[in-house]
Structure formats: C-alpha cells, structure tokens
PDB file of N, CA and C in Angstrom:
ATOM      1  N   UNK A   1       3.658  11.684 -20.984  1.00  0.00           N
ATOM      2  CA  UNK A   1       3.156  12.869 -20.301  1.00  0.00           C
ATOM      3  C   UNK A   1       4.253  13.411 -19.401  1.00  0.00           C
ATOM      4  N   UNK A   2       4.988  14.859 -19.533  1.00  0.00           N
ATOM      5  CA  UNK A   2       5.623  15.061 -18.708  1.00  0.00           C
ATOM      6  C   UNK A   2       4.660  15.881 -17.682  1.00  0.00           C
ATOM      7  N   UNK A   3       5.303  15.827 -16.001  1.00  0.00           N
ATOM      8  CA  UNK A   3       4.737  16.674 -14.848  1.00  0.00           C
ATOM      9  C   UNK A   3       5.630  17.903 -14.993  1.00  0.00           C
ATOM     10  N   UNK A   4       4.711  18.390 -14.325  1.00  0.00           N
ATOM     11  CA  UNK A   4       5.909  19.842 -13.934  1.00  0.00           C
ATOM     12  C   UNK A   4       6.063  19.558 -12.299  1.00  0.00           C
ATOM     13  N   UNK A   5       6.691  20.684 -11.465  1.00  0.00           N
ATOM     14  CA  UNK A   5       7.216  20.841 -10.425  1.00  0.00           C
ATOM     15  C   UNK A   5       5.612  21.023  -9.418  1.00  0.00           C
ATOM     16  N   UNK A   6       4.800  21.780  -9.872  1.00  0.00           N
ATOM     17  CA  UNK A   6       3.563  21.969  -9.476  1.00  0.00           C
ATOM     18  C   UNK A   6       2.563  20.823  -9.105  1.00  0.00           C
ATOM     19  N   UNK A   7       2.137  20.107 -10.316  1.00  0.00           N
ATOM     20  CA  UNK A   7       1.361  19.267 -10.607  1.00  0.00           C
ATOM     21  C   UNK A   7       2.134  17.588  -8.964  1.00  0.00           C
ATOM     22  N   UNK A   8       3.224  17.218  -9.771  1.00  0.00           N
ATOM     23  CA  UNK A   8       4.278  16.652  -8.749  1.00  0.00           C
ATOM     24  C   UNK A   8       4.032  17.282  -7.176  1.00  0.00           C
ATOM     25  N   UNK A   9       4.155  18.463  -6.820  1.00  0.00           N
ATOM     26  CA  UNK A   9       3.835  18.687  -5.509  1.00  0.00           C
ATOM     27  C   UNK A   9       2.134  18.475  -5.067  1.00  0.00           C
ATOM     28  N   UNK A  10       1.556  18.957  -5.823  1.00  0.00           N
ATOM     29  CA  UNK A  10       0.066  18.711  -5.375  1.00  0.00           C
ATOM     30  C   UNK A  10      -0.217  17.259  -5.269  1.00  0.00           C
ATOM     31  N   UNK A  11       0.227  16.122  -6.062  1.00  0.00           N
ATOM     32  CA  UNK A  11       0.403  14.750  -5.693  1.00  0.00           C
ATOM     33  C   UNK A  11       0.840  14.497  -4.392  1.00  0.00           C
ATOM     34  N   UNK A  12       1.780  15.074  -3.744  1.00  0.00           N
ATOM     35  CA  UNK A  12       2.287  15.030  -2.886  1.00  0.00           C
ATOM     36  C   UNK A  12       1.584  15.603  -1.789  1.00  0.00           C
ATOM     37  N   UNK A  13       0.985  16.527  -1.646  1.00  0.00           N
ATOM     38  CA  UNK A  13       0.240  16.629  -1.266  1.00  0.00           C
ATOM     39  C   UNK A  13      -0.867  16.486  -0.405  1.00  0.00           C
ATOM     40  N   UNK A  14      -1.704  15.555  -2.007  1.00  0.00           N
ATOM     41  CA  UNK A  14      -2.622  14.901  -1.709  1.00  0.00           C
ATOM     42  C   UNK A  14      -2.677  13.678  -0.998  1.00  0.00           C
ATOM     43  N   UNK A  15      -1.204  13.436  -0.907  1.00  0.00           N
ATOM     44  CA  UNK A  15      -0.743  12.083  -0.066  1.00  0.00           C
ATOM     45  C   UNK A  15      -0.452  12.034   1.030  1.00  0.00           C
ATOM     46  N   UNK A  16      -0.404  13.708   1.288  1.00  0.00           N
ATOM     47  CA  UNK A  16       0.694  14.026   2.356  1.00  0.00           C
ATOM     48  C   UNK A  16       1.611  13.510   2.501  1.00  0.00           C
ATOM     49  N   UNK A  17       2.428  13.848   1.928  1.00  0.00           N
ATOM     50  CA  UNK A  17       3.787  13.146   1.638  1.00  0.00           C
ATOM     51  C   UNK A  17       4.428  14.724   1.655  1.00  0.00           C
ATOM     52  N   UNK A  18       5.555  14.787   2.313  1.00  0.00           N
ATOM     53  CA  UNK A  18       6.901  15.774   2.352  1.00  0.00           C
ATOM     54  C   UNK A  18       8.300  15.506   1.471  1.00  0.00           C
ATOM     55  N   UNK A  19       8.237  16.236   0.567  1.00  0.00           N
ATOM     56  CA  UNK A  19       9.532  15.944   0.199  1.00  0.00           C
ATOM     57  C   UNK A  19      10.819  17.225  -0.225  1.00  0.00           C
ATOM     58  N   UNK A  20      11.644  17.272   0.019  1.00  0.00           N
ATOM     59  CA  UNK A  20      12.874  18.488  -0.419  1.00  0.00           C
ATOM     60  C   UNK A  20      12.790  18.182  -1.367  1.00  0.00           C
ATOM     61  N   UNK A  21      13.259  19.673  -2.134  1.00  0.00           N
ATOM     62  CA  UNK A  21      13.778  19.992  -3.217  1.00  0.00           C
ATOM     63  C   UNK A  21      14.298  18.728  -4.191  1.00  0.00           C
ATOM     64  N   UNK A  22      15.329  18.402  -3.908  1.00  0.00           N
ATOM     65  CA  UNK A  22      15.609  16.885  -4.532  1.00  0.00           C
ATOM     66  C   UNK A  22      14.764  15.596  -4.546  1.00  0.00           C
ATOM     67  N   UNK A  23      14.206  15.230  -3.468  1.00  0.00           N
ATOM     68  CA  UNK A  23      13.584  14.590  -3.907  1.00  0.00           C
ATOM     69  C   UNK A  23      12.429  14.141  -4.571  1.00  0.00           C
ATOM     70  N   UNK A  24      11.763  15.688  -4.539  1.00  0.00           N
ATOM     71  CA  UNK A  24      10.528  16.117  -5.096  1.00  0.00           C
ATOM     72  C   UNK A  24      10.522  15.609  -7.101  1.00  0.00           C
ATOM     73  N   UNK A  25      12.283  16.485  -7.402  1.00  0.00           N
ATOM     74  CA  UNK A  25      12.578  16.097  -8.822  1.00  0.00           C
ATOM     75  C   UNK A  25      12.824  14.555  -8.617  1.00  0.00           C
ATOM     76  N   UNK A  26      13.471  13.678  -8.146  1.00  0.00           N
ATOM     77  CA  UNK A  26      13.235  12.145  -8.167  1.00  0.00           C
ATOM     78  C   UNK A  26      12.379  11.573  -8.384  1.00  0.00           C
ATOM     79  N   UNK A  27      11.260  12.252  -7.731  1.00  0.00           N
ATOM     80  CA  UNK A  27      10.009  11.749  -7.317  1.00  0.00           C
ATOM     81  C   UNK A  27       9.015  11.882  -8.378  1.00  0.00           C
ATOM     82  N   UNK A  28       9.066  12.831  -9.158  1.00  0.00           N
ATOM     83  CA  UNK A  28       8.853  13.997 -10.557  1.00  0.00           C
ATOM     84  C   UNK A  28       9.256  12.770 -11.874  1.00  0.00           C
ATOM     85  N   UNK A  29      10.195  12.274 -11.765  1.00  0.00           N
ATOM     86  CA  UNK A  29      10.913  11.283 -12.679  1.00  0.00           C
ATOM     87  C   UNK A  29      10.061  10.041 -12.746  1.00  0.00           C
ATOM     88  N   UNK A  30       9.682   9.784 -11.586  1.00  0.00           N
ATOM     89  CA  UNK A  30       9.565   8.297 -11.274  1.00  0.00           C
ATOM     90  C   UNK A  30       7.712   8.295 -11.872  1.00  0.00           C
ATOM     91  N   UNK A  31       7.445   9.339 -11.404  1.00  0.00           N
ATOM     92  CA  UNK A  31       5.954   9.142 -11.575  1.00  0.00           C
ATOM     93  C   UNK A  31       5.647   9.368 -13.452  1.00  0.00           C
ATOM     94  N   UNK A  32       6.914  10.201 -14.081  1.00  0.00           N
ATOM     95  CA  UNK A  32       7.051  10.425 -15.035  1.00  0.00           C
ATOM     96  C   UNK A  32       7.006   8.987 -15.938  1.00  0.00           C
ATOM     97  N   UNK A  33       7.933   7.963 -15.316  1.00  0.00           N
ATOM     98  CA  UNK A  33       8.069   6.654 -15.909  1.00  0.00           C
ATOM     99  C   UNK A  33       6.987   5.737 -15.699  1.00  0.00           C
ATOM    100  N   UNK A  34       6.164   5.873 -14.535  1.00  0.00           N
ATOM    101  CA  UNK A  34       5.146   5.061 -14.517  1.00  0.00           C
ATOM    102  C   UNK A  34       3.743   5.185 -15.676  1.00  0.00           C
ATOM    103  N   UNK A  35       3.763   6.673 -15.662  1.00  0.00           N
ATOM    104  CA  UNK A  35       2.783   7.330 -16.661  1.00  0.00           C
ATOM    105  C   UNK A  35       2.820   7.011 -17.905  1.00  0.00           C
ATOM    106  N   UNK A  36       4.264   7.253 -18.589  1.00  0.00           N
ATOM    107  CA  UNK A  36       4.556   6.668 -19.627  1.00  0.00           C
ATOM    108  C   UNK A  36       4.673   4.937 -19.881  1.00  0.00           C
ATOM    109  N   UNK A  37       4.587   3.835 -18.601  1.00  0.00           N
ATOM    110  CA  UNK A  37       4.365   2.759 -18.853  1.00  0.00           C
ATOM    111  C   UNK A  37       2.685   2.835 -19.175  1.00  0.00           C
ATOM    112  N   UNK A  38       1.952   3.005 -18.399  1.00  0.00           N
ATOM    113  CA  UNK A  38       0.588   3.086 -18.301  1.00  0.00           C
ATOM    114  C   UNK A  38       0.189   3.577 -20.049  1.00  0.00           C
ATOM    115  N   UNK A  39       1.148   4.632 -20.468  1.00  0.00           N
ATOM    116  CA  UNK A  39       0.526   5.403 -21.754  1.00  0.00           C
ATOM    117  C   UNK A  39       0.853   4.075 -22.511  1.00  0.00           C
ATOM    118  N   UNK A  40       1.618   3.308 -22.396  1.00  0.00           N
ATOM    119  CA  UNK A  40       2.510   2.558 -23.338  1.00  0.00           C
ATOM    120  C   UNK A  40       1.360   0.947 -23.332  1.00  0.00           C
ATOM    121  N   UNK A  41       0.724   1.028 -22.684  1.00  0.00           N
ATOM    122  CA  UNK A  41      -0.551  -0.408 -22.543  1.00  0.00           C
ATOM    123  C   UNK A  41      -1.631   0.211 -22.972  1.00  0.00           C
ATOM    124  N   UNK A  42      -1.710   1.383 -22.906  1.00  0.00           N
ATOM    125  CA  UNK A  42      -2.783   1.921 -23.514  1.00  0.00           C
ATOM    126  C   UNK A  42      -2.761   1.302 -25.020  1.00  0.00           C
ATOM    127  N   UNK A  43      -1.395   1.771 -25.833  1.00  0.00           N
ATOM    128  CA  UNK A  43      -1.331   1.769 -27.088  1.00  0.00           C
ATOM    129  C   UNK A  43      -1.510   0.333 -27.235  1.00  0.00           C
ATOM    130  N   UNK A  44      -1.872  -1.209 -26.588  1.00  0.00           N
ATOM    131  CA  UNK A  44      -2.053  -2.506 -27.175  1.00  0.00           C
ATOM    132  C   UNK A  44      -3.331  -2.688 -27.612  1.00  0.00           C
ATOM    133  N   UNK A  45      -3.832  -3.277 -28.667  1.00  0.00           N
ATOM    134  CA  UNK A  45      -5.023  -3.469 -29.074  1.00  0.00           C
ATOM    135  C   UNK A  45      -5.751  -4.514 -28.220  1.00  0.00           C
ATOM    136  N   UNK A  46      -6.325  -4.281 -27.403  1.00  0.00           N
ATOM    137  CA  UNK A  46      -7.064  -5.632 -26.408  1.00  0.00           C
ATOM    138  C   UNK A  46      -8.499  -6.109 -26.791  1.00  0.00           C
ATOM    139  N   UNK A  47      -8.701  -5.570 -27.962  1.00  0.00           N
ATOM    140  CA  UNK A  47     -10.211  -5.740 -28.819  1.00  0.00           C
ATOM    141  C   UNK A  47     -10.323  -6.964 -28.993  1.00  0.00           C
ATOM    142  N   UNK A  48     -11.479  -7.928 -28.516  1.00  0.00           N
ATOM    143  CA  UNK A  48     -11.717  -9.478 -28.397  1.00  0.00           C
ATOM    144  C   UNK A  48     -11.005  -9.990 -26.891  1.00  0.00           C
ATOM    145  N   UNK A  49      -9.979  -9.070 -26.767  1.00  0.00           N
ATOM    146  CA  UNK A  49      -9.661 -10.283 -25.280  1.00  0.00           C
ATOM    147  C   UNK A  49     -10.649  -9.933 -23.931  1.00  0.00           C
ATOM    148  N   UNK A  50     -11.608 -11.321 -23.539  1.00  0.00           N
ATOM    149  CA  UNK A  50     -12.287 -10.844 -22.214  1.00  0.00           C
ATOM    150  C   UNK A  50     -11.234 -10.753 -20.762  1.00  0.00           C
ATOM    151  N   UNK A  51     -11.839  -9.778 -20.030  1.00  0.00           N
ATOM    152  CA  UNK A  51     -11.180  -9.386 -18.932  1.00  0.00           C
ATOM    153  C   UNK A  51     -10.782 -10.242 -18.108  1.00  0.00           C
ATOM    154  N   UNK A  52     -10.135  -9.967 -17.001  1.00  0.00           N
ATOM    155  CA  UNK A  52      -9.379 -11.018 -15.932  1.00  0.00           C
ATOM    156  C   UNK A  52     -10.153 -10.611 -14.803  1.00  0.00           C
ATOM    157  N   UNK A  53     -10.709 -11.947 -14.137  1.00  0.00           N
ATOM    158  CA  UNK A  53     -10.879 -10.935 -12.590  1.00  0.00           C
ATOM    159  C   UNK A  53      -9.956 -11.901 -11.671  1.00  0.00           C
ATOM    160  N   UNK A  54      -9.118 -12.388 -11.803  1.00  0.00           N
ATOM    161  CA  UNK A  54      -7.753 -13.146 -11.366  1.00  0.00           C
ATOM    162  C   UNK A  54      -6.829 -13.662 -12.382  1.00  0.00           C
ATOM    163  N   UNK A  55      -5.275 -13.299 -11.763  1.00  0.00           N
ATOM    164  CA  UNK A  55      -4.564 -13.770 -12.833  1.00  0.00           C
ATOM    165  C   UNK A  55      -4.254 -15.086 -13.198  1.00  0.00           C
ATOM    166  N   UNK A  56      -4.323 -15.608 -12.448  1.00  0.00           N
ATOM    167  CA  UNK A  56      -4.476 -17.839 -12.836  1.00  0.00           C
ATOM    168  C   UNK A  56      -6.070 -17.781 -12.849  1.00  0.00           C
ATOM    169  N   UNK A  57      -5.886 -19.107 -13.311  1.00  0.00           N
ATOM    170  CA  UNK A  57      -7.026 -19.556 -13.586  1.00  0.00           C
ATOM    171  C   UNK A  57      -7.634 -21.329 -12.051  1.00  0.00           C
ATOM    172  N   UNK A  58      -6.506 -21.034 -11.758  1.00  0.00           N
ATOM    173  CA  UNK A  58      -6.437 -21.642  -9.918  1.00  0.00           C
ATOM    174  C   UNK A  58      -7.794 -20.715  -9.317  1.00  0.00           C
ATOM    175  N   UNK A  59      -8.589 -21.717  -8.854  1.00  0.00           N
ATOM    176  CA  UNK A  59      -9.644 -21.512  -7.606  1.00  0.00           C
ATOM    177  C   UNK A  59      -9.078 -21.520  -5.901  1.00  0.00           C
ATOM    178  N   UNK A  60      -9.391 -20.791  -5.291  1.00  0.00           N
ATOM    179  CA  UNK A  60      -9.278 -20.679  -3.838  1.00  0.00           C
ATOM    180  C   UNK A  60      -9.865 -22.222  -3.668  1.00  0.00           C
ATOM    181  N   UNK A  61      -8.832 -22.499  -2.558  1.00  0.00           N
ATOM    182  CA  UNK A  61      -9.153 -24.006  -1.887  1.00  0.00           C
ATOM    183  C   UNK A  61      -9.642 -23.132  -0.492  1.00  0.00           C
ATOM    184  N   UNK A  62     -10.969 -23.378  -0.075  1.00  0.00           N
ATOM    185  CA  UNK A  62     -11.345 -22.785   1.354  1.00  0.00           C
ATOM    186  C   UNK A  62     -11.488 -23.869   2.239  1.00  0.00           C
ATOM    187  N   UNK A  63     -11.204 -23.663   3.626  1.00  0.00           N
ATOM    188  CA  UNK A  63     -11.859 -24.399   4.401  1.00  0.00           C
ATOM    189  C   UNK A  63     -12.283 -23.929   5.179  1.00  0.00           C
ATOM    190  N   UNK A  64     -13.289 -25.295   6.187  1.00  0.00           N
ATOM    191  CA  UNK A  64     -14.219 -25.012   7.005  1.00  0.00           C
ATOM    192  C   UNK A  64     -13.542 -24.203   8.028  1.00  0.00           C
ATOM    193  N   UNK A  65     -14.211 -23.044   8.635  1.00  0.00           N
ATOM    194  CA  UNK A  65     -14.123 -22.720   9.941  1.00  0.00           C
ATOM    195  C   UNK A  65     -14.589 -23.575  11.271  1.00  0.00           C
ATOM    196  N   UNK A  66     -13.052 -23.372  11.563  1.00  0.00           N
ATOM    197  CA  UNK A  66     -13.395 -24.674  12.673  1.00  0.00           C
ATOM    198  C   UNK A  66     -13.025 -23.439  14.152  1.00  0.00           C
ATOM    199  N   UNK A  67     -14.261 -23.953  14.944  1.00  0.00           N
ATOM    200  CA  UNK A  67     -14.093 -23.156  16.386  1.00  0.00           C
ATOM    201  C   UNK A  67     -12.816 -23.805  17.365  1.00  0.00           C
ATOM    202  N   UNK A  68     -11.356 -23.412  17.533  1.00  0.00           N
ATOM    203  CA  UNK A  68     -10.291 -23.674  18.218  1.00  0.00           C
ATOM    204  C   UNK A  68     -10.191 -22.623  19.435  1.00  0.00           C
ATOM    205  N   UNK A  69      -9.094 -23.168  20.683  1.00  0.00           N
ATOM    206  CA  UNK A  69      -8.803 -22.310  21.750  1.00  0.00           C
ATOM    207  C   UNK A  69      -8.128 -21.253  21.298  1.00  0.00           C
ATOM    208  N   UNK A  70      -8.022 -19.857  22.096  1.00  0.00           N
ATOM    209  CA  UNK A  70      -7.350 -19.053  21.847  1.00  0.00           C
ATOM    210  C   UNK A  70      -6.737 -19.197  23.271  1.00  0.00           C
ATOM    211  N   UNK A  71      -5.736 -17.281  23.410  1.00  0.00           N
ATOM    212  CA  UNK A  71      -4.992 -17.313  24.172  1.00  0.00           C
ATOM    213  C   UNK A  71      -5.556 -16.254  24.857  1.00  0.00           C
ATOM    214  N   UNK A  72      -5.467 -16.543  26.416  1.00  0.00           N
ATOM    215  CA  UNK A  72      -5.926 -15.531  27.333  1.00  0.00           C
ATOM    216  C   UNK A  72      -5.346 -14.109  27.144  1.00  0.00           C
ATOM    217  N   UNK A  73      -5.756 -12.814  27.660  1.00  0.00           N
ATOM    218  CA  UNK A  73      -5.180 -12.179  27.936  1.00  0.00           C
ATOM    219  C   UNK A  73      -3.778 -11.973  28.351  1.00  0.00           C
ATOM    220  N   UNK A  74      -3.391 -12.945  29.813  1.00  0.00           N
ATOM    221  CA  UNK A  74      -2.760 -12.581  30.746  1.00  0.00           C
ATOM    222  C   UNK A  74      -1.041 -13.803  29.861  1.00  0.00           C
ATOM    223  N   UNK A  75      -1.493 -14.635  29.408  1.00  0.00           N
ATOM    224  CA  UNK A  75      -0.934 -15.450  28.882  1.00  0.00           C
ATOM    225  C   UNK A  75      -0.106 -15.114  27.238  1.00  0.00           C
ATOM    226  N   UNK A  76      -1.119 -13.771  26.488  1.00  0.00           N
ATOM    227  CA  UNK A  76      -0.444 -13.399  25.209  1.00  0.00           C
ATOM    228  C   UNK A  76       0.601 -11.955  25.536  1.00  0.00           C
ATOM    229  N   UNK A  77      -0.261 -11.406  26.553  1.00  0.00           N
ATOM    230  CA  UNK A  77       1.042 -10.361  27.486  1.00  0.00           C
ATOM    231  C   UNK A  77       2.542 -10.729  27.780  1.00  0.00           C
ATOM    232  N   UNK A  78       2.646 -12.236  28.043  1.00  0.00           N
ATOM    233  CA  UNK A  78       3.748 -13.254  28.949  1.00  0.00           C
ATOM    234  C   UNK A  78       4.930 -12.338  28.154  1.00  0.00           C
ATOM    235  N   UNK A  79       4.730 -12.441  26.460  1.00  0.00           N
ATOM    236  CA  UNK A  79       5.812 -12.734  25.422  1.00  0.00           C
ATOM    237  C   UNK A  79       5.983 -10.813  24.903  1.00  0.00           C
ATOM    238  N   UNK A  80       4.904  -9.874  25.536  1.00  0.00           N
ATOM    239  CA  UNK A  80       5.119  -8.514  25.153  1.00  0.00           C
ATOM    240  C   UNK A  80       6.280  -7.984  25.224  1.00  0.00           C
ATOM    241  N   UNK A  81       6.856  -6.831  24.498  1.00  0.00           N
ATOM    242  CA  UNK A  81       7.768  -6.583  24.954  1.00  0.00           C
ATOM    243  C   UNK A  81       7.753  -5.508  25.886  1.00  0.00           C
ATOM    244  N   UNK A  82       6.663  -4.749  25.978  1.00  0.00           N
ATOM    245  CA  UNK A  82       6.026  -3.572  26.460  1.00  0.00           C
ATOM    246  C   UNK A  82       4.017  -3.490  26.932  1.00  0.00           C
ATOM    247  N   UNK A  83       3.714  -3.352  27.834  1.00  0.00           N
ATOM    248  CA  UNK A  83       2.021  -3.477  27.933  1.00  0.00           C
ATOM    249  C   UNK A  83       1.852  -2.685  29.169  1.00  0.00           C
ATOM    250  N   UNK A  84       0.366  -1.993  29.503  1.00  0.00           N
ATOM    251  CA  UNK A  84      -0.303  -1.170  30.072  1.00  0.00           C
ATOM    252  C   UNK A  84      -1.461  -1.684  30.325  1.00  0.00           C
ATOM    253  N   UNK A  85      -1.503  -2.301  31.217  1.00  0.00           N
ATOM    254  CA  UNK A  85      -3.011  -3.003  31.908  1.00  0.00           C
ATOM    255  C   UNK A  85      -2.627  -4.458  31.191  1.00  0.00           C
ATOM    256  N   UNK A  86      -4.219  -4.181  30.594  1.00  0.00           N
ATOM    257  CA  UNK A  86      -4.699  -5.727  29.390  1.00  0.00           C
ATOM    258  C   UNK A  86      -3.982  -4.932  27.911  1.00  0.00           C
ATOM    259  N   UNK A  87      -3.146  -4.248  27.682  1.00  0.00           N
ATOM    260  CA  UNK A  87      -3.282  -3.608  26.169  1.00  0.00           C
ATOM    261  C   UNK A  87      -1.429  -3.859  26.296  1.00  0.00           C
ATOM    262  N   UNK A  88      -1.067  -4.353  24.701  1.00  0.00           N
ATOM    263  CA  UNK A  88       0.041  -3.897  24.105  1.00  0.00           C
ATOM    264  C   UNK A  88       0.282  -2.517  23.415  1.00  0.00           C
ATOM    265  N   UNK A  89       1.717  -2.436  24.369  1.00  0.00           N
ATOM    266  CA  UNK A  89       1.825  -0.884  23.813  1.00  0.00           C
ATOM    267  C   UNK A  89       3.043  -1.005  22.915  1.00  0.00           C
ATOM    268  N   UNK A  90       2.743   0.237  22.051  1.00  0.00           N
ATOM    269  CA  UNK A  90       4.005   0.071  20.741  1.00  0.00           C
ATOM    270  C   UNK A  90       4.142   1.377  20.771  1.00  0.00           C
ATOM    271  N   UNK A  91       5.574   1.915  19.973  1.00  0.00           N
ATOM    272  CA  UNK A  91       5.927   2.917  19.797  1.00  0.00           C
ATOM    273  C   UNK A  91       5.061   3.951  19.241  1.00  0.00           C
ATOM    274  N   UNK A  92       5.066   5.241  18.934  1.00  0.00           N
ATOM    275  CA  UNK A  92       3.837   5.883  18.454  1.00  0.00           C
ATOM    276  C   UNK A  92       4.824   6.340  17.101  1.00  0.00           C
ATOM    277  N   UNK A  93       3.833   5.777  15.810  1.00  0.00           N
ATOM    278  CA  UNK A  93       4.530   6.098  14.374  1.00  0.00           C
ATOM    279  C   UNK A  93       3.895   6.982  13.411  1.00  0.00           C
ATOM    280  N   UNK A  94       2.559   7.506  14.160  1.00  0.00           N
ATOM    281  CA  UNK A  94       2.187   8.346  13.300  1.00  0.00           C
ATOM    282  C   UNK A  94       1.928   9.790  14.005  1.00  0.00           C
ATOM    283  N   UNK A  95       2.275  10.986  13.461  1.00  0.00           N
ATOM    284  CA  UNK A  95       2.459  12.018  14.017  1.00  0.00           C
ATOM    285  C   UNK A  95       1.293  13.076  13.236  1.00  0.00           C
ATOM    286  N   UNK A  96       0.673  13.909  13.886  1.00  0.00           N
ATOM    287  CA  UNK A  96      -0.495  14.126  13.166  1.00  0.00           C
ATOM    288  C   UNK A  96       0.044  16.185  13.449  1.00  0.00           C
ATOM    289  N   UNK A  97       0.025  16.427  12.903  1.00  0.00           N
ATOM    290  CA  UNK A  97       0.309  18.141  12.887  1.00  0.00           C
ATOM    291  C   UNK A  97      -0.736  19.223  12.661  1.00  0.00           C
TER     292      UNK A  97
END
C-alpha cells in the first residue's frame, strides 16, 4: 500500500505529532514499510493454527502480597533533587497549545 503526502499528515495528526517537510517524507517511508510487512503476514495461510494469548508457553510465578514498611514523606524527599512542600517537582515536558 503506498501513502500519499495527505493521508501521512492526517496520521500525524491524529497523533499530534509535528513534522517538516522532510521528515514527514521519512516518516511517509517508514509507515510505508510497516504496512507492507503487515500486508506480507497477511499473505501466510494460518488455517488450523489456534491463537496465542502469550508467546511461551511459561506461566506467571505470582506471589503473595506481603504487607512491608514504606518510606515517609519527609525521608523519600531526603534524596529529591528538587520538591515543593510534601510533592516532587520535575521539569514540565508536556506543552499543551
């Protein structure tokens, strides 16, 4: 399946994702190759094989929840690199427009 320039931006889009001119065509390529892997499993005959709902055949080893100490407030602050009251503060990484 090839994209066009259109189809590729509205993906983008929908992701909100920004991209220039160049990388838009990179980006155009890449989704181009994934599509065509996807088309390319399509074409295997999987008629008789039952589905996977994990890829080993390994079971989860669980264990009990066991009630242990935690760490105070004032004591997990010690090691912050930055904090405001009782709260760790971090840089701000998402920018909303």
């Amino acid at each position: 399946m090839e994209l066009n320039k259109e189809i590729t931006q509205k993906i983008a889009d929908l992701a909100r994702l920004e991209f220039d001119e160049q990388e838009l065509s990179s980006i155009q390529k890449e989704l181009e190759q994934m599509i065509g892997f996807v088309e390319k499993l399509n074409e295997i005959d999987t008629k008789g094989i039952a589905p996977l709902t994990h890829i080993t055949a390994e079971d989860n080893r669980l264990r009990e929840d066991e009630i242990k100490g935690s760490v105070d407030n004032a004591t997990a602050l010690l090691n912050a690199p930055s904090h405001e009251g009782p709260f760790f503060t971090v840089p701000k990484v998402i920018n909303k427009n």
